[in-house]
Protein backbone atom coordinates (compact mmCIF):
# COMPACT_ATOMS: atom_id res chain seq x y z
CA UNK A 1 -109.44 -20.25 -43.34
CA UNK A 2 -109.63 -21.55 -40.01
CA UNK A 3 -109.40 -25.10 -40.76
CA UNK A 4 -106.06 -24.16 -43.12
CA UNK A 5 -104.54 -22.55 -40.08
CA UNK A 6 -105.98 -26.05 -37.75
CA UNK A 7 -103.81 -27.91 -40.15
CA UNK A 8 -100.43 -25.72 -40.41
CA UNK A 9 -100.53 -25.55 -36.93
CA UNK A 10 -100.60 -29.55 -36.59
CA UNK A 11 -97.85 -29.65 -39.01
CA UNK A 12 -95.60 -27.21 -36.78
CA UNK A 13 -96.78 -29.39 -33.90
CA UNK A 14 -95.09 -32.34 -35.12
CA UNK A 15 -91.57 -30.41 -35.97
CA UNK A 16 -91.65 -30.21 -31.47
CA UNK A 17 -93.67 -33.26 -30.24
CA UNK A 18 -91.17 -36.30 -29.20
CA UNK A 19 -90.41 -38.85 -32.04
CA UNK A 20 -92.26 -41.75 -30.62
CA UNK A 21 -95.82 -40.42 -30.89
CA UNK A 22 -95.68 -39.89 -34.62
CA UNK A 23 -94.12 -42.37 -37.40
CA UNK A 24 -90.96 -41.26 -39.09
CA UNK A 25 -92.75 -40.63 -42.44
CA UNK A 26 -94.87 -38.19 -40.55
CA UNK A 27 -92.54 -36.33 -39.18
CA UNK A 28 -90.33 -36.19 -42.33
CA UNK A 29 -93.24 -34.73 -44.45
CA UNK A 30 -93.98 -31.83 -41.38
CA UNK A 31 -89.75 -31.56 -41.78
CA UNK A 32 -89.93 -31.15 -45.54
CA UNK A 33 -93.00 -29.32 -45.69
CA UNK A 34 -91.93 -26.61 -42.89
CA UNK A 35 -88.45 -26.28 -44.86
CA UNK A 36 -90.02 -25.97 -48.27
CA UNK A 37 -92.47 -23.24 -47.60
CA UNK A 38 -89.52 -21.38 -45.60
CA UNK A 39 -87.13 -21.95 -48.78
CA UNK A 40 -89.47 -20.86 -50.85
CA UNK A 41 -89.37 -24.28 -52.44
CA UNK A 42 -93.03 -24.44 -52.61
CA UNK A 43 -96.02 -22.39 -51.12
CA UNK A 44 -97.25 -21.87 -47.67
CA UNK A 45 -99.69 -25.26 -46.84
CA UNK A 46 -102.21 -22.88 -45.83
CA UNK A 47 -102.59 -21.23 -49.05
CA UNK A 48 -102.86 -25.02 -50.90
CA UNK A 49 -104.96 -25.45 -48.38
CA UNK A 50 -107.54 -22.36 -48.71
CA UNK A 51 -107.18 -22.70 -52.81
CA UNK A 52 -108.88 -26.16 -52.26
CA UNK A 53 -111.31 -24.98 -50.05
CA UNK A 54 -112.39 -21.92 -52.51
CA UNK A 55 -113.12 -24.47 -55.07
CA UNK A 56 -114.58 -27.46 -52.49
CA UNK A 57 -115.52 -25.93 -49.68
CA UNK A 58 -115.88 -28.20 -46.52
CA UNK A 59 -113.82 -28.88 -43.45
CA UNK A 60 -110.25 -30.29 -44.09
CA UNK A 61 -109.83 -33.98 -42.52
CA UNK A 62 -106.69 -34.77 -43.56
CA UNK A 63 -103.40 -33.72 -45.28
CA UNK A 64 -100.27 -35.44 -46.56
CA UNK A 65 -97.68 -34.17 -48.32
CA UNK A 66 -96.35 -36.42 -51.78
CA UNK A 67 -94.15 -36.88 -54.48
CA UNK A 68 -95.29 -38.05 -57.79
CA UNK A 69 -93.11 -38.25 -60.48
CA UNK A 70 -90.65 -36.03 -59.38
CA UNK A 71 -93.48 -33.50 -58.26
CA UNK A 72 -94.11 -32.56 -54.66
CA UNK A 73 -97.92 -31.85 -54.07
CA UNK A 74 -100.18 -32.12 -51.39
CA UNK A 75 -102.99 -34.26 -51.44
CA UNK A 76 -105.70 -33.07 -48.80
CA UNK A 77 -109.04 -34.65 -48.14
CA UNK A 78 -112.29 -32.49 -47.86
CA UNK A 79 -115.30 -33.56 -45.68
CA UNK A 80 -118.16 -32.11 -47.82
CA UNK A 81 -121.75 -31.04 -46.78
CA UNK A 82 -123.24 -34.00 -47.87
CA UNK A 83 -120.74 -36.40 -46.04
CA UNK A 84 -118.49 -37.15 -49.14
CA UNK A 85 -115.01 -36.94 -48.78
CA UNK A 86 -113.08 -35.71 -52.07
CA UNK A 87 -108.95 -36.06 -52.10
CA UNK A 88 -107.77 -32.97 -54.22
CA UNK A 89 -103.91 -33.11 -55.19
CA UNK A 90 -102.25 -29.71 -55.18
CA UNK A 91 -98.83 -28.80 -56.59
CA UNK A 92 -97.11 -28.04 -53.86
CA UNK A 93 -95.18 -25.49 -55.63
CA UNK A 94 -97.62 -23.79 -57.95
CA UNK A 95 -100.79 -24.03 -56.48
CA UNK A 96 -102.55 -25.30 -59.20
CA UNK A 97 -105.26 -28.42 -58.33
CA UNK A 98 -104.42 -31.66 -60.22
CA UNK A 99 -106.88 -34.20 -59.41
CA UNK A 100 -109.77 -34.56 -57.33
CA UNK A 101 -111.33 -37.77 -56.61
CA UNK A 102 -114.23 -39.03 -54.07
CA UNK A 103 -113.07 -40.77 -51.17
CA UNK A 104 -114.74 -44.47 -51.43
């Protein structure tokens, strides 16, 4: 859990750091994200992000927060053991993985 707590952290870290560093798109999914898990609009990224890990364990590289079709999920990108990278879409508000692909 570690890495899960890593990446919430960086998430908080871009509601405080000044707006140049970081592209508005950025900083509107660390906005929404932040707001949605306080609302209660969808879960805590840290617990998407340890329910991907349970099931592909590896070290979390990167994490971006989407809409598809009117559905907010997270899709988060796994640096595996052997060196492969898998993307694994979460819904944001359930929990439940909905895709996982390998990282070309």
């Amino acid at each position: 859990m570690p890495c899960a707590r890593a990446i919430a952290s960086v998430l908080l870290l871009l509601l405080v750091l000044p707006g140049p560093a970081f592209a508005d798109d950025d900083r509107d999914d660390a906005e929404r994200a932040s707001r949605g898990a306080r609302s209660g609009e969808f879960l805590p990224f840290a617990r998407l992000a340890q329910v991907a890990l349970d099931r592909y364990p590896g070290r979390i590289v990167e994490a971006e927060l989407d809409e598809d079709d009117g559905r907010i999920l997270y899709e988060i990108k796994i640096l595996r053991s052997n060196g492969r990278v898998l993307e694994v879409e979460i819904d944001a508000r359930t929990g439940r993985i909905l895709d996982v692909d390998e990282d070309d």
